[in-house]
C-alpha atoms as a PDB file:
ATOM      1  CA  UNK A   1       0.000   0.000   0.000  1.00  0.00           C
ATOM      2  CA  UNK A   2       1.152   3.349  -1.138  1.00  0.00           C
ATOM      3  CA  UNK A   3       0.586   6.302   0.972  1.00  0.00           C
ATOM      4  CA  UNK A   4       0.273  10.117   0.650  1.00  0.00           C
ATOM      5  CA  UNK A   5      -0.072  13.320   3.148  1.00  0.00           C
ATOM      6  CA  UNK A   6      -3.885  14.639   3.689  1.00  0.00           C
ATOM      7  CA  UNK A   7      -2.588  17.534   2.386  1.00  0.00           C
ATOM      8  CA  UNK A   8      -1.220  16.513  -1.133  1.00  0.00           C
ATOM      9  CA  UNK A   9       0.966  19.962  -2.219  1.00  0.00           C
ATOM     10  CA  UNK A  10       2.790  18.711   1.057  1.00  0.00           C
ATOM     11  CA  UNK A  11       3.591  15.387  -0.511  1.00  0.00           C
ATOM     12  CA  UNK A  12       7.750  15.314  -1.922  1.00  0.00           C
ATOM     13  CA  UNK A  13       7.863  12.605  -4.170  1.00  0.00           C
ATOM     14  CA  UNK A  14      10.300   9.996  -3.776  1.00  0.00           C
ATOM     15  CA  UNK A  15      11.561   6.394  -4.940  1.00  0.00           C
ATOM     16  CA  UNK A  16      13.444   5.545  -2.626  1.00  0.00           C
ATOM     17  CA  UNK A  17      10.794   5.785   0.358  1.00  0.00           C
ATOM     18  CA  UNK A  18       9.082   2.323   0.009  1.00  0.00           C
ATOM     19  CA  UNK A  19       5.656   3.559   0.630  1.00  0.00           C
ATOM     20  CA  UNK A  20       6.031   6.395  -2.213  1.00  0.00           C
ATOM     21  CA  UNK A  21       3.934   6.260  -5.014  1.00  0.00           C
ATOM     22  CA  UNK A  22       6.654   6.960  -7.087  1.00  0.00           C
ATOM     23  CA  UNK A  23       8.270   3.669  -6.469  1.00  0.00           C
ATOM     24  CA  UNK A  24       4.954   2.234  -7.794  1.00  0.00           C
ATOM     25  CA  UNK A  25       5.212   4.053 -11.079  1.00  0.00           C
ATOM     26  CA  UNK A  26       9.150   3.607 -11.434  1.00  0.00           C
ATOM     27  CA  UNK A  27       8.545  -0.191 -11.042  1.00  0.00           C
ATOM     28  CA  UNK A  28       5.688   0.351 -14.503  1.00  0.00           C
ATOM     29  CA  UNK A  29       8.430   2.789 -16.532  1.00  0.00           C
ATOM     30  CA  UNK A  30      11.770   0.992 -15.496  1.00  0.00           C
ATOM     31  CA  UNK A  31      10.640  -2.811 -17.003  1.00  0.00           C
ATOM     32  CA  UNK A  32      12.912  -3.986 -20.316  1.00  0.00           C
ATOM     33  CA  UNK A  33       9.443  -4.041 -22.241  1.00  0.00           C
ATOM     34  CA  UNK A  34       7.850  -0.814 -21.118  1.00  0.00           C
ATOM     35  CA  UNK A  35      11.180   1.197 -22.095  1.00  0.00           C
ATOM     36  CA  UNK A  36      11.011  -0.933 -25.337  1.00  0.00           C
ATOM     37  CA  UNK A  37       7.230   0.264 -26.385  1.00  0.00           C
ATOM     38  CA  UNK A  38       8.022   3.930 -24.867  1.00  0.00           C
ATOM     39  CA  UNK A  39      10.443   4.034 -27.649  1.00  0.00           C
ATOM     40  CA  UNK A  40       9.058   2.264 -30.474  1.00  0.00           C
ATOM     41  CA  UNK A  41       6.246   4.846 -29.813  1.00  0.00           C
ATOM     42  CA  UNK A  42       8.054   7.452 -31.451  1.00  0.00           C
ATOM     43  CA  UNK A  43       6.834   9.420 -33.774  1.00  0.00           C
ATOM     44  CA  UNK A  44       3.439   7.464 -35.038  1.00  0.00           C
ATOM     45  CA  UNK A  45       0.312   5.740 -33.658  1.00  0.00           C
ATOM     46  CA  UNK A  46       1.575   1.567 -34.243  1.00  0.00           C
ATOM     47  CA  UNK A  47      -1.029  -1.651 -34.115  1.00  0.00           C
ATOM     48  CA  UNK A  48      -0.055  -4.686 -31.859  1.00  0.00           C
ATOM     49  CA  UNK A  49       1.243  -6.464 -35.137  1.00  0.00           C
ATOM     50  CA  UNK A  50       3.883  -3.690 -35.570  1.00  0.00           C
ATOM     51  CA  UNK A  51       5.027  -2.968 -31.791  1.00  0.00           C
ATOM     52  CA  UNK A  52       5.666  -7.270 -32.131  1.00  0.00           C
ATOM     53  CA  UNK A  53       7.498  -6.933 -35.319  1.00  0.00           C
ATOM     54  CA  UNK A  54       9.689  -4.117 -33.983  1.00  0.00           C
ATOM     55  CA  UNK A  55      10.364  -5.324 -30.393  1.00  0.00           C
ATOM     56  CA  UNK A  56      11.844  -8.661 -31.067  1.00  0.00           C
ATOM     57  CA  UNK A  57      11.479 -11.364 -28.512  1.00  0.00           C
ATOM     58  CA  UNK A  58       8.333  -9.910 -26.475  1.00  0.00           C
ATOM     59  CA  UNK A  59       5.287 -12.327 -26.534  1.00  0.00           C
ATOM     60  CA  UNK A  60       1.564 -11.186 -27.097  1.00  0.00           C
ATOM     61  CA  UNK A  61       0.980 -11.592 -23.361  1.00  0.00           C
ATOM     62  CA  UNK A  62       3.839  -9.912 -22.230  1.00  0.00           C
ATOM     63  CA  UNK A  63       2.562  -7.001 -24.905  1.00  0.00           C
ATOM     64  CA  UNK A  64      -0.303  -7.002 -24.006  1.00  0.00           C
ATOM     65  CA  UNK A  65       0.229  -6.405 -20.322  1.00  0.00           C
ATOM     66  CA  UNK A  66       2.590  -3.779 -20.840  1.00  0.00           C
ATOM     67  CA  UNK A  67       0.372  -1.750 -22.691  1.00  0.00           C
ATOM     68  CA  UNK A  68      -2.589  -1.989 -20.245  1.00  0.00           C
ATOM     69  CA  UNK A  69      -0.352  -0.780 -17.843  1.00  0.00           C
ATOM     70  CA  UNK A  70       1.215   1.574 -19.481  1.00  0.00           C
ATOM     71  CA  UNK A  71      -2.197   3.029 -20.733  1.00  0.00           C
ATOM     72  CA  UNK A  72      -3.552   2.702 -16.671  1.00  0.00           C
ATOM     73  CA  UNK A  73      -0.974   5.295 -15.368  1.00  0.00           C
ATOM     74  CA  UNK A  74      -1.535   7.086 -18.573  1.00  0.00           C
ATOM     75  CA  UNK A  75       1.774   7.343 -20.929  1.00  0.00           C
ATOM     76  CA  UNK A  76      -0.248   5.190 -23.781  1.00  0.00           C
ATOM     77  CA  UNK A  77      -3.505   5.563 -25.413  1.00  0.00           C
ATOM     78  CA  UNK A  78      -5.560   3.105 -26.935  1.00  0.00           C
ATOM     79  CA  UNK A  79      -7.607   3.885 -30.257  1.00  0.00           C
ATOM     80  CA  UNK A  80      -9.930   1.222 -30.771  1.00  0.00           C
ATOM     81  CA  UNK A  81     -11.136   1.695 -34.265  1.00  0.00           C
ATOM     82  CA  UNK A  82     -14.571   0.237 -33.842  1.00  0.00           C
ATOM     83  CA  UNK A  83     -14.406  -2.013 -36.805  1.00  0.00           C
ATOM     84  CA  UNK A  84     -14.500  -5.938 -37.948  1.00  0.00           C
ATOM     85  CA  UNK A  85     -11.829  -7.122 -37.648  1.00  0.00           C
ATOM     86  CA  UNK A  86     -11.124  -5.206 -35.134  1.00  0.00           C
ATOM     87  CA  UNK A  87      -8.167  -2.188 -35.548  1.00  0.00           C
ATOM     88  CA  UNK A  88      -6.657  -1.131 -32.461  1.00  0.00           C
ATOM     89  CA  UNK A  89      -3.693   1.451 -32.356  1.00  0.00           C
ATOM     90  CA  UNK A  90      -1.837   2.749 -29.767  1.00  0.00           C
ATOM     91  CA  UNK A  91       0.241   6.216 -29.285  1.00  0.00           C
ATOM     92  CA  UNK A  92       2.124   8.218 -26.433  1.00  0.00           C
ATOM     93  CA  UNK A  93       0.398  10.603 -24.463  1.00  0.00           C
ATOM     94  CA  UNK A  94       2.016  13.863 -23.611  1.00  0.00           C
ATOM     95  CA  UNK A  95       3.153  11.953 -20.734  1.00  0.00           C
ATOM     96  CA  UNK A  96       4.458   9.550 -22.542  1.00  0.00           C
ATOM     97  CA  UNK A  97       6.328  11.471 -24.871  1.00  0.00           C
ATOM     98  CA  UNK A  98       8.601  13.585 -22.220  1.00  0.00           C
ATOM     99  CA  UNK A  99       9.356  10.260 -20.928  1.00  0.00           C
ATOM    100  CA  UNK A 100      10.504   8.914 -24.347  1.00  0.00           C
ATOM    101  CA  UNK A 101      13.025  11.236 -24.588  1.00  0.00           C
ATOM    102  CA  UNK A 102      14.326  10.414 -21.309  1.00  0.00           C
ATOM    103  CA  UNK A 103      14.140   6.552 -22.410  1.00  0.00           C
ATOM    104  CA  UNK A 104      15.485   7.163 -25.763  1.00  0.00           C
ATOM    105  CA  UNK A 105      18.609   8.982 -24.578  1.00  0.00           C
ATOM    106  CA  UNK A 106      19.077   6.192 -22.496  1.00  0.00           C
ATOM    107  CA  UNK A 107      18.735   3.811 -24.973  1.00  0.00           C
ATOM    108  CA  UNK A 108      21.303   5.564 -27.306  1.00  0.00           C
ATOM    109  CA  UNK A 109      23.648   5.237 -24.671  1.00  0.00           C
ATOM    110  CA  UNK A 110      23.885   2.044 -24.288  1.00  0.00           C
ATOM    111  CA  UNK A 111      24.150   1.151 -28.207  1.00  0.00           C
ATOM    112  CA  UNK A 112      26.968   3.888 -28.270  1.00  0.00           C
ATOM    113  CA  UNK A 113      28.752   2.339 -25.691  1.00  0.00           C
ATOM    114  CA  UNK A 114      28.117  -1.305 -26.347  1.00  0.00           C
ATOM    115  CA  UNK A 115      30.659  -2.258 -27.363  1.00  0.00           C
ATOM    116  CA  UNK A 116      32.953  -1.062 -24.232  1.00  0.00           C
ATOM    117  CA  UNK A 117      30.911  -2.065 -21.869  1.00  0.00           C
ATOM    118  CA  UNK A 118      30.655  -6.120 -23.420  1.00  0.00           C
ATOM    119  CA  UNK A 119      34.563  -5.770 -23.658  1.00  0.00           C
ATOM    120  CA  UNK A 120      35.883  -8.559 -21.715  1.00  0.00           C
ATOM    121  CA  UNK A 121      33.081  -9.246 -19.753  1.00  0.00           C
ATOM    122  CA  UNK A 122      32.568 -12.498 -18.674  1.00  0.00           C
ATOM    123  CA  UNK A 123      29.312 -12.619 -17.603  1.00  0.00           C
ATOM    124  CA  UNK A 124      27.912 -11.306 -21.115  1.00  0.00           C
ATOM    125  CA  UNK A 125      27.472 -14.675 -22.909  1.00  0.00           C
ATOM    126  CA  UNK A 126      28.207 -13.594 -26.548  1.00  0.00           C
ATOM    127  CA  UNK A 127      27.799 -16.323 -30.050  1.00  0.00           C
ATOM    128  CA  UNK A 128      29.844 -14.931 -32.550  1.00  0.00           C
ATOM    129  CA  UNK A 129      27.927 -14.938 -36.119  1.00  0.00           C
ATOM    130  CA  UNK A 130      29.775 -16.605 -39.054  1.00  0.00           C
ATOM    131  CA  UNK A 131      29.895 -14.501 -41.567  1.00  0.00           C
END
């Protein structure tokens, strides 16, 4: 249970207090897959089909979770199309958009420095392609 002051202007935010609502929404934003579809959000509404195609490796339930979340603290909206078959799309809030340039700098990073950081690191199991 998450807790906050009678008096909400008096509440000061933060993660590391375990009973901080903010820990709650750090643990939605921080996940591998929620990063992933903050970023492939970037500049266009996508269907299900397309966020799968782009984010290799995530399953339809672990999508599908991700975006309900996502969309229940409000950094995604859902467009359901109203049509057979059905056409669902989904697109970054405002919300979701200041955060995606937070995530996408981050993201950046880390393929700009690959390469250093997998240097000679053991615990990074690597298979060399033949090519």
């Amino acid at each position: 249970m998450y807790e906050l002051p009678q008096d909400i202007t008096q509440e000061k935010p933060d993660v590391f207090r375990k009973k901080c609502p903010a820990r709650y929404l750090l643990s939605r934003v921080s996940g591998k897959w929620s990063m992933l579809i903050v970023d492939a959000l970037h500049n266009k509404n996508l269907r299900n089909g397309e966020l799968m195609r782009i984010i290799e490796g995530i399953s339809q339930k672990m999508l599908t979770q991700t975006l309900r979340e996502l969309e229940e603290i409000q950094l995604v909206k859902r467009h359901d199309m109203q049509t057979v078959p059905p056409h669902v799309e989904y697109e970054l809030t405002e919300l979701g958009k200041s955060l995606r340039e937070k995530i996408c700098a981050m993201d950046r990073w880390i393929e700009e420095n690959m390469l250093e950081l997998i240097a000679n690191n053991p615990s990074i199991q690597l298979k060399r392609n033949k090519t």
